[in-house]
Protein backbone atom coordinates (compact mmCIF):
# COMPACT_ATOMS: atom_id res chain seq x y z
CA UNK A 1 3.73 -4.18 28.45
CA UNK A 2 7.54 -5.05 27.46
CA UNK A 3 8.54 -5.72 24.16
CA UNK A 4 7.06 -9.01 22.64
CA UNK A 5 9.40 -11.79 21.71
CA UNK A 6 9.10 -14.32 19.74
CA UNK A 7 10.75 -18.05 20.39
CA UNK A 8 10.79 -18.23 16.44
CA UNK A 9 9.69 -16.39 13.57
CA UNK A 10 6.72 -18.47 12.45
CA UNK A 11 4.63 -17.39 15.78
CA UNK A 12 4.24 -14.07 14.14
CA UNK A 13 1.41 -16.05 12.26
CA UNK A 14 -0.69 -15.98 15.41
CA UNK A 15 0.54 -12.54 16.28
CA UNK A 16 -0.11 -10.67 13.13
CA UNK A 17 -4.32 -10.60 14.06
CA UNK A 18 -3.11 -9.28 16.65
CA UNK A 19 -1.16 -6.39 15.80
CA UNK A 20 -3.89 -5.60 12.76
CA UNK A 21 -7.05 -6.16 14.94
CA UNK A 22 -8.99 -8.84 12.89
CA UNK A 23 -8.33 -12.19 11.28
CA UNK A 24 -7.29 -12.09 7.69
CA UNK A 25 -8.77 -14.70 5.76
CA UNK A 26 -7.64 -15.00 2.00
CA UNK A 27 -4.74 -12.87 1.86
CA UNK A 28 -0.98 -12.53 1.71
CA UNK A 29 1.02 -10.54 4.82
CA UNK A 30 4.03 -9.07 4.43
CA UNK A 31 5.34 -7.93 7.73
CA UNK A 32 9.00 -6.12 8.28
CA UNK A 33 9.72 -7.94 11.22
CA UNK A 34 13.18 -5.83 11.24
CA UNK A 35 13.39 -2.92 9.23
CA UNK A 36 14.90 0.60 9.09
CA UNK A 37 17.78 2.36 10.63
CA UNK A 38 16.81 1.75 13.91
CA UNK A 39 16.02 -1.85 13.30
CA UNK A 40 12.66 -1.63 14.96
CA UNK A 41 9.58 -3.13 13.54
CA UNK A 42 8.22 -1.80 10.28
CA UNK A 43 4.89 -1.78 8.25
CA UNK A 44 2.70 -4.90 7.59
CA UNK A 45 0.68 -4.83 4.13
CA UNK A 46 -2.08 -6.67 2.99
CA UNK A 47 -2.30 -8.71 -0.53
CA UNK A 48 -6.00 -9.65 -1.16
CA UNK A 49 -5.82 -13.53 -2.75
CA UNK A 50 -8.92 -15.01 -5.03
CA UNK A 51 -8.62 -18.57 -5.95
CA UNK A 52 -4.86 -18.41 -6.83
CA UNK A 53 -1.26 -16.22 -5.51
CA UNK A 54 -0.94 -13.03 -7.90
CA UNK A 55 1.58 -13.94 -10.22
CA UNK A 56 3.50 -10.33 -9.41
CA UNK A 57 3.58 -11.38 -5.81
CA UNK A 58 7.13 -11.75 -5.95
CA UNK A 59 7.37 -8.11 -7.57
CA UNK A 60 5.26 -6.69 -4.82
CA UNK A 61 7.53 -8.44 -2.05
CA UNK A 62 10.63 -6.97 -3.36
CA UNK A 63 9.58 -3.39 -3.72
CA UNK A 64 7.76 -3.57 0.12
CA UNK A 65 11.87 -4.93 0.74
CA UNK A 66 13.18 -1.91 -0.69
CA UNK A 67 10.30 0.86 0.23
CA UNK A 68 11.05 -0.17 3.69
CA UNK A 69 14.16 -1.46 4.34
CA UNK A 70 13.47 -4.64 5.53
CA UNK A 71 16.34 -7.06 7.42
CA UNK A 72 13.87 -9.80 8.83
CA UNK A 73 10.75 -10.53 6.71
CA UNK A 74 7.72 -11.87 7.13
CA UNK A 75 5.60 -13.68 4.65
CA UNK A 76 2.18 -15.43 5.67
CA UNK A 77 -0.37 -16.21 3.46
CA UNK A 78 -4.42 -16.92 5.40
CA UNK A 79 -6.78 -19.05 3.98
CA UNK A 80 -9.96 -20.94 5.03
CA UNK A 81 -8.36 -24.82 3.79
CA UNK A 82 -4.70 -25.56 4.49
CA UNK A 83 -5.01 -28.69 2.43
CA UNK A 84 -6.18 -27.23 -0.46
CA UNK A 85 -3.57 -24.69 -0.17
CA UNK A 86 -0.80 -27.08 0.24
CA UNK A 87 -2.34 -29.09 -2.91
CA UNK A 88 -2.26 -25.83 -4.91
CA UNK A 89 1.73 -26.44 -6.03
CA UNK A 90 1.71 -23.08 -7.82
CA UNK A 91 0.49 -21.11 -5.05
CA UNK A 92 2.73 -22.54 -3.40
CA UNK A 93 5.45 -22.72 -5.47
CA UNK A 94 4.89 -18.48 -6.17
CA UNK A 95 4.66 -17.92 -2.21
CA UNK A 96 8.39 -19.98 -1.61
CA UNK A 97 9.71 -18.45 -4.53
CA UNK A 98 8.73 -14.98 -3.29
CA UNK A 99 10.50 -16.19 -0.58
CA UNK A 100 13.59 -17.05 -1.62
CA UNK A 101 13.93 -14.03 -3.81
CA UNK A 102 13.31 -11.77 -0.97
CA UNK A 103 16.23 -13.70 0.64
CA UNK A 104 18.67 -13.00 -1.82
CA UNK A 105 17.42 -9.38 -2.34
CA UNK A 106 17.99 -8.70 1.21
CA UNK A 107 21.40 -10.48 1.56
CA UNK A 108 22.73 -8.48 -1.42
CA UNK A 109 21.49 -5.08 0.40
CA UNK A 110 22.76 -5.56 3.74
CA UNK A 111 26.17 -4.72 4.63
CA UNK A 112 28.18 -7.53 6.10
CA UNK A 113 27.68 -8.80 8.89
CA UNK A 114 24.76 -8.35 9.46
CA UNK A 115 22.00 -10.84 7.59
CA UNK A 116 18.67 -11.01 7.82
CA UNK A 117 15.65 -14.11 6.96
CA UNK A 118 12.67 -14.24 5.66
CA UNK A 119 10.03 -16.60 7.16
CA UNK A 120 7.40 -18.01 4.89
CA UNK A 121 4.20 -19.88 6.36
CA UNK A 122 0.59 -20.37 5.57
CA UNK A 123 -2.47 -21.44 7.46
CA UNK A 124 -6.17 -21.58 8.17
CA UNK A 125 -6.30 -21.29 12.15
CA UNK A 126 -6.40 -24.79 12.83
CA UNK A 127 -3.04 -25.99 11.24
CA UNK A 128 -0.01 -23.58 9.70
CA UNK A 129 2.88 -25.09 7.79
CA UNK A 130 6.30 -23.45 6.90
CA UNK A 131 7.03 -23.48 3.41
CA UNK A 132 10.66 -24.46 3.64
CA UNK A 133 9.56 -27.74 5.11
CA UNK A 134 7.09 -27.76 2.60
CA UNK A 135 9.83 -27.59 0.06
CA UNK A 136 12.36 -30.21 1.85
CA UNK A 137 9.44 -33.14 2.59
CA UNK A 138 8.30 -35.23 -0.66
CA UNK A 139 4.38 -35.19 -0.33
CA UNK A 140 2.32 -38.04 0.11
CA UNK A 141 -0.97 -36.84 1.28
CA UNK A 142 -2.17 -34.16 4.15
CA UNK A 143 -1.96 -36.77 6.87
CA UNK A 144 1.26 -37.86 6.34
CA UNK A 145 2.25 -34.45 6.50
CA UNK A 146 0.58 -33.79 10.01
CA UNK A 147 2.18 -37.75 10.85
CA UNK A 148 5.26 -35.91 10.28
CA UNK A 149 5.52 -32.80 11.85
CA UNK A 150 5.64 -30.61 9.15
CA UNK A 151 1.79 -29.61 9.48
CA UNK A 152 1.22 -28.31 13.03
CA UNK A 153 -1.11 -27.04 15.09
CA UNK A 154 -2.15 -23.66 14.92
CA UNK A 155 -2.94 -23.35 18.69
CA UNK A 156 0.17 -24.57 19.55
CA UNK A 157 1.69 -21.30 18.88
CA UNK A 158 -1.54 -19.17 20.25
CA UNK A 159 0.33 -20.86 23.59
CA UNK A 160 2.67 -18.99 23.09
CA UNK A 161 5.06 -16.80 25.96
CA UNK A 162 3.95 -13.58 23.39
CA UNK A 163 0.87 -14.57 22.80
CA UNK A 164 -0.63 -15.58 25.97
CA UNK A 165 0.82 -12.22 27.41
CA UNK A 166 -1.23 -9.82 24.47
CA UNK A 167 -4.44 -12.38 25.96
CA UNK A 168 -3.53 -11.31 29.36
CA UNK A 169 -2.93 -7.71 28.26
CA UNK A 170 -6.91 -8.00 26.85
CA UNK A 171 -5.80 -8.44 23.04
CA UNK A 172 -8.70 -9.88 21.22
CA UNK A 173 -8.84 -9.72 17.38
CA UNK A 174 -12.20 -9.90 15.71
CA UNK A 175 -12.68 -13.09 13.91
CA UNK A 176 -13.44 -10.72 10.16
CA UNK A 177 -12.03 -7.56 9.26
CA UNK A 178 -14.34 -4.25 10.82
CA UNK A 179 -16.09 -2.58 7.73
CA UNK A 180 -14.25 0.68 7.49
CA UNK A 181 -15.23 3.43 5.48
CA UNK A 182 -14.73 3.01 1.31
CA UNK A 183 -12.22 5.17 -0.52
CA UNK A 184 -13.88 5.21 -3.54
CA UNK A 185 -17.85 5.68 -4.34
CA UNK A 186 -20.03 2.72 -5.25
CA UNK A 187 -19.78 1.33 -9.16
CA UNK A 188 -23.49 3.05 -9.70
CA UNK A 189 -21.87 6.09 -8.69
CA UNK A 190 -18.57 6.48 -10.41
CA UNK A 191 -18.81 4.07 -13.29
CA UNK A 192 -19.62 6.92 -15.99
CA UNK A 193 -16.41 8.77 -14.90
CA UNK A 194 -14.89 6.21 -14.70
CA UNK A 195 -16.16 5.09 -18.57
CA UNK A 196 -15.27 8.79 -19.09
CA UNK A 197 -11.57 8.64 -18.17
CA UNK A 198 -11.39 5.31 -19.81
CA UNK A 199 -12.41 6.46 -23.38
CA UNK A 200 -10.52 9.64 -23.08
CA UNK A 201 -7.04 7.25 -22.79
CA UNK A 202 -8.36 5.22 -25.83
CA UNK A 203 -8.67 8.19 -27.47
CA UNK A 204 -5.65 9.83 -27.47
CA UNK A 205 -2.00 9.42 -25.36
CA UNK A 206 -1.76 12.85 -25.70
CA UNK A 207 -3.47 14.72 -22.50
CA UNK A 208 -3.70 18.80 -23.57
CA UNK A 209 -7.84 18.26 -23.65
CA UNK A 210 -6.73 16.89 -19.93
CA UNK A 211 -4.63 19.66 -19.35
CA UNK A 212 -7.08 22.65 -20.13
CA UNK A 213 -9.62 20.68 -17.82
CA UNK A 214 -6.91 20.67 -15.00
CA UNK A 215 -6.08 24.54 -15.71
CA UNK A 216 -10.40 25.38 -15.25
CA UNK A 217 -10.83 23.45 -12.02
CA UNK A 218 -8.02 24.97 -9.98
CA UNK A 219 -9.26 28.29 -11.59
CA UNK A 220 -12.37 27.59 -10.25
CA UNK A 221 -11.05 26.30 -6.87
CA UNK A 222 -9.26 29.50 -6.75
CA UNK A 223 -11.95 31.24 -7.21
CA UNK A 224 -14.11 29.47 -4.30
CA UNK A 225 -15.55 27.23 -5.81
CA UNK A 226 -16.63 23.45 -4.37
CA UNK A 227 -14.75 20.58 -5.63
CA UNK A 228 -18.23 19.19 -7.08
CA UNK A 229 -18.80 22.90 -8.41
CA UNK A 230 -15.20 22.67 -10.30
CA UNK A 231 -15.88 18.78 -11.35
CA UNK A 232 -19.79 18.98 -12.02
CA UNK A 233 -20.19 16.19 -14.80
CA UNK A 234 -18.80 12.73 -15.04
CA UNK A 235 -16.61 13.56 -18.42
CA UNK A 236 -14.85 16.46 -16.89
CA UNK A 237 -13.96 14.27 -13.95
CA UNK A 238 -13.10 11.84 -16.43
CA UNK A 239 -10.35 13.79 -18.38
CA UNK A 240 -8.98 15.22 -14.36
CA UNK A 241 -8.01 11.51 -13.32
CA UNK A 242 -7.09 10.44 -17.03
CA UNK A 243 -4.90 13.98 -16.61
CA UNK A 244 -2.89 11.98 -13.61
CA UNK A 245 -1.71 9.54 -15.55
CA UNK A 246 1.25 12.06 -17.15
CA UNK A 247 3.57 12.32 -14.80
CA UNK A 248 4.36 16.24 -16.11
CA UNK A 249 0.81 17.13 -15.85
CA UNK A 250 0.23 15.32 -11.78
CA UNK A 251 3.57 17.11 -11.14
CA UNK A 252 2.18 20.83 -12.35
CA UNK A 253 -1.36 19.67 -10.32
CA UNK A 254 1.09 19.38 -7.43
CA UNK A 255 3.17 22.05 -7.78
CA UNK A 256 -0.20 24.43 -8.26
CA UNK A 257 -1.09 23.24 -4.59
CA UNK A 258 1.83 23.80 -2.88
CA UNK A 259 2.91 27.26 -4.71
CA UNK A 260 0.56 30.21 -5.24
CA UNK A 261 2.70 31.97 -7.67
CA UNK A 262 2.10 29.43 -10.10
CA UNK A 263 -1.29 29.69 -11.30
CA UNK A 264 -0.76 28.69 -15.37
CA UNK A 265 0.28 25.39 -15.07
CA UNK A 266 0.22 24.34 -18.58
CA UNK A 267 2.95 27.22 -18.90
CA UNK A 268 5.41 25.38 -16.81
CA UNK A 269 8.34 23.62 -18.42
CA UNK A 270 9.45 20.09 -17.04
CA UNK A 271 13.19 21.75 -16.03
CA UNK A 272 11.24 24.37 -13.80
CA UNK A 273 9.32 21.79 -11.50
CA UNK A 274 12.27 21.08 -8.94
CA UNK A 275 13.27 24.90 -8.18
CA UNK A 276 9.54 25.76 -8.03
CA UNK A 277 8.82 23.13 -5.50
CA UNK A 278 11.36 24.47 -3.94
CA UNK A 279 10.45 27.84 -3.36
CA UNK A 280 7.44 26.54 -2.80
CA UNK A 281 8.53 25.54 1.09
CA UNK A 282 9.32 29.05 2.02
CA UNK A 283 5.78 30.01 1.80
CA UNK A 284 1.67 28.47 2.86
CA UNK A 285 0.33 27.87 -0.53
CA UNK A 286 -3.50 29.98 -0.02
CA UNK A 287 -5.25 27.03 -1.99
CA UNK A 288 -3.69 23.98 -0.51
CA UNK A 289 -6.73 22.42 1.37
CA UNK A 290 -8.95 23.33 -0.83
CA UNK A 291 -6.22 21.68 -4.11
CA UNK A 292 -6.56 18.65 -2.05
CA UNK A 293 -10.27 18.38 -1.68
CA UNK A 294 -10.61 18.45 -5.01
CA UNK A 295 -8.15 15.44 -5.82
CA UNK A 296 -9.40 13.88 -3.03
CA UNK A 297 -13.04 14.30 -4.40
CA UNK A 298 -11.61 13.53 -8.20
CA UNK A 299 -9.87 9.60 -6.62
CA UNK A 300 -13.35 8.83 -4.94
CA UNK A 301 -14.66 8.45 -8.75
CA UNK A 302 -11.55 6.93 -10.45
CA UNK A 303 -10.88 3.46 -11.83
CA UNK A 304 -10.40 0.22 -9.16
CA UNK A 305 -6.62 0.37 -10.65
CA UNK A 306 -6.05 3.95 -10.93
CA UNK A 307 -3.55 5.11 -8.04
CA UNK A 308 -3.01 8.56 -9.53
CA UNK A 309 -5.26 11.48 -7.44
CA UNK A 310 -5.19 9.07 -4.57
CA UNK A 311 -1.18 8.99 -4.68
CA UNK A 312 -1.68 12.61 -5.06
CA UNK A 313 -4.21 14.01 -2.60
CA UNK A 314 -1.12 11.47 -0.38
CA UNK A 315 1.42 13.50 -1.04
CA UNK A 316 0.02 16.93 -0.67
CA UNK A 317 -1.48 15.70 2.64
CA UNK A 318 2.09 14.78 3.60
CA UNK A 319 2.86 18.04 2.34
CA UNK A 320 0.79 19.85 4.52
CA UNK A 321 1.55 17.95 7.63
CA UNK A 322 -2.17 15.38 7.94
CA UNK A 323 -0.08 12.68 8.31
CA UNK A 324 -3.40 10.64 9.21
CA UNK A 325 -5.04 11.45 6.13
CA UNK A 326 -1.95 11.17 4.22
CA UNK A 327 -1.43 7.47 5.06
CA UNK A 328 -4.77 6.34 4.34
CA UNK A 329 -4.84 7.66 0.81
CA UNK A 330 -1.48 6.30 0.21
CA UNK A 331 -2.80 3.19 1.09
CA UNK A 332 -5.57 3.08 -0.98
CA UNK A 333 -2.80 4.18 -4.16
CA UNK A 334 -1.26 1.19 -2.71
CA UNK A 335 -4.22 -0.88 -3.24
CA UNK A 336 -4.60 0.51 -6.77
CA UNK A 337 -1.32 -0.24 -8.08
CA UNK A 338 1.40 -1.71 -5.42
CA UNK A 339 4.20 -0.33 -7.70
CA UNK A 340 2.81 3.18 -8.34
CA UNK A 341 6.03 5.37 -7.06
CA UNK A 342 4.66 8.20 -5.53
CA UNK A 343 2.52 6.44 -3.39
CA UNK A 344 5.44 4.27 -2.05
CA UNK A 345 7.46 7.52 -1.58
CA UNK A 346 5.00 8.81 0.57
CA UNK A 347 4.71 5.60 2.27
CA UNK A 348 8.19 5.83 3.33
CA UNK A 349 8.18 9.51 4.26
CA UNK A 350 5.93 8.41 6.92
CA UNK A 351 7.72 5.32 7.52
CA UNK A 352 10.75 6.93 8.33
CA UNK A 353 9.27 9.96 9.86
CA UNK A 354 10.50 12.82 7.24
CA UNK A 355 9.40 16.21 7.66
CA UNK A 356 6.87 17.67 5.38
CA UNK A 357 8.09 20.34 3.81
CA UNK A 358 5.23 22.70 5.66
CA UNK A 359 6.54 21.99 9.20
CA UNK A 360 9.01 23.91 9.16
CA UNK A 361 7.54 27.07 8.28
C-alpha cells in the first residue's frame, strides 16, 4: 500500500483507530503527524479522560513536543457525546489552549522556514468539530452549530481517499480497545506493598533503610536467587520501590545491572556513576536479566503513580537490546507519571532508533 495522504489534517480523526487498532472512547490523542529528523511520522499517546480534560494536559502536550520532535501535531480528544463536550467550555477551553501552546512551542523550535501546525478536533463517531472553529463561531446551541458547518459529520471523512483505501486494504478497528495483559497486579494483590512503600516515604525522606534493602536483594539475585525469593514480604518490596524514588539510589540499582564490578552499591559516590556506566559497555554484565526480573517483578506491586522500577526495568531492557519489552514498560512509566524523565528518555531512544549500549559488544 503507498503512503496515506490526507486532504487535511482533521481526517486523521478517522484514521487514528486505524493506525491503533480499536476505537478510543474517552481519551485525549496526541499524534506526531511530522516528527523527527527524517520528518516521518512519529508516536501517538494516549491520555485517559474522566468527566473533565486533566488540567496538566497542556504540560503533557509540550513535553510529547519536545520528547519527540514534533513539526505537525495532532490533538483529538474521543468521547461518547459531542454536545456535552462542546458545552463543557473548560474542557474545551484546556484542549484549544493546549493547542495553541503547542503552536507556539513548536514555532519557537523550528528553524526558519520551515513551520509546522497543530490540528485540534474532538468527536464521538457521529459528528467531530475543530476547535479553532469552535473558538471563531459565538455559540447558540448544538444545532445551530451543525446549521452552520462547524459541526460535521463524522462519516464524511470515513469517505475519505485514505480511508476508504485502509477499508479496501482490510483495515477494520475494533469498536473497544482488546484487553491486553496488566502491568501491574490486582489492588488485592499489591495493596500492602504498596501501603508498605507508602508509609516508608511518610516516614522518613531519607532512604538508607531503602538502600540496605536494595544492597540484600541484588546480593541475593547474585547469588541465584528468584526475584520473589529476594523480595519475599510486602514491606521489603515496599522500601525497593520507595528506594526508586532517589534518583542516586535508581542510578546505583542501574549501574549494579549493567556492571559486575560493582557489587557495593551504597559505596558508590554520585561523581563515579558516569565513568562506571561507562566502562560498563565494554563488558556483559553476568546479572543483567536476572537485575531486571527483579525490577520488573518489584513495578508489578508498586503504586498506580509510581513510574520508578517500571522506568527502570525500561531502561535496562533498552540496555540490553529487548527493545519489545523495553517499550512496553516505558509505557506503562508513561502511564504512571507522563513527566517522569527516564521513561521519556527511553521513549526516545527507541523513537529515534539509538543503539543500546550492549549492541555493540
Amino acid at each position: 500500500m503507498e503512503k496515506l495522504r490526507l486532504r487535511n489534517p482533521h481526517e486523521s480523526l478517522a484514521l487514528i483507530p486505524h493506525l491503533i487498532g480499536f476505537r478510543p472512547m474517552n481519551a485525549i490523542m496526541l499524534w506526531a503527524l511530522t516528527s523527527g529528523p527524517d520528518h516521518s511520522s512519529g508516536p501517538i499517546i494516549r491520555i485517559e479522560v474522566e468527566d473533565d480534560l486533566p488540567h496538566d494536559l497542556i504540560d503533557v502536550v509540550i513535553d510529547f513536543v519536545d520528547t519527540f520532535d514534533v513539526e505537525d501535531l495532532v490533538i483529538a480528544w474521543y468521547g461518547s457525546d459531542l454536545e456535552a463536550m462542546i458545552n463543557n467550555h473548560t474542557a474545551v477551553e484546556i484542549l484549544d489552549t493546549a493547542g495553541v501552546a503547542a503552536q507556539h512551542f513548536i514555532d519557537k523550535t523550528l528553524p526558519p522556514p520551515d513551520d509546522g501546525y497543530v490540528t485540534v478536533s474532538l468527536t464521538d463517531y457521529t459528528h467531530w468539530a475543530g476547535c479553532l472553529s469552535l473558538r471563531d463561531v459565538p455559540y447558540a446551541g448544538f444545532d445551530e452549530l451543525v446549521a452552520e458547518g462547524v459541526v460535521q459529520s463524522f462519516d464524511e471523512l470515513n469517505e475519505s481517499p485514505a480511508l476508504t483505501e485502509l477499508v479496501f486494504h482490510g483495515s477494520a478497528p475494533f469498536d473497544s480497545e482488546p484487553k491486553s495483559e496488566q502491568s501491574r497486579e490486582p489492588w488485592s494483590v499489591r495493596s500492602g506493598a504498596v501501603i508498605a512503600a507508602r508509609a516508608e516515604r511518610l516516614r522518613t525522606s531519607q532512604r538508607r533503610k531503602c538502600g540496605n534493602a536494595w544492597h540484600r536483594a541484588l546480593e541475593d539475585i547474585r547469588a541465584g536467587l528468584a526475584p520473589e525469593e529476594a523480595a519475599p514480604t510486602d514491606e521489603i518490596i515496599g522500601l525497593l520501590n520507595a528506594g526508586l524514588d532517589s534518583i542516586l539510589l535508581r542510578d546505583r540499582v542501574i549501574l549494579a545491572a549493567v556492571n559486575s564490578n560493582i557489587t557495593e552499591i551504597l559505596k558508590v559516590k554520585k561523581h563515579e556513576i558516569a565513568r562506571l556506566l561507562g566502562e560498563a559497555t565494554t563488558t556483559t554484565s553476568e546479572h543483567l536479566t536476572a537485575i531486571i526480573e527483579l525490577v520488573e517483578y518489584i513495578a508489578a506491586f508498586s503504586d498506580d503513580d509510581d513510574p520508578a522500577a517500571f522506568a527502570v526495568a525500561a531502561y535496562l531492557r533498552w540496555w540490553a537490546g529487548d527493545l519489545e519489552t523495553a517499550c512496553n514498560n516505558a509505557v506503562a512509566a508513561s502511564a504512571s507519571n507522563p513527566h517522569y524523565s527516564l521513561a521519556k528518555l527511553v521513549l526516545h531512544a527507541l523513537f529515534v532508533d539509538l543503539p543500546a549500549p550492549i549492541s555493540d559488544m
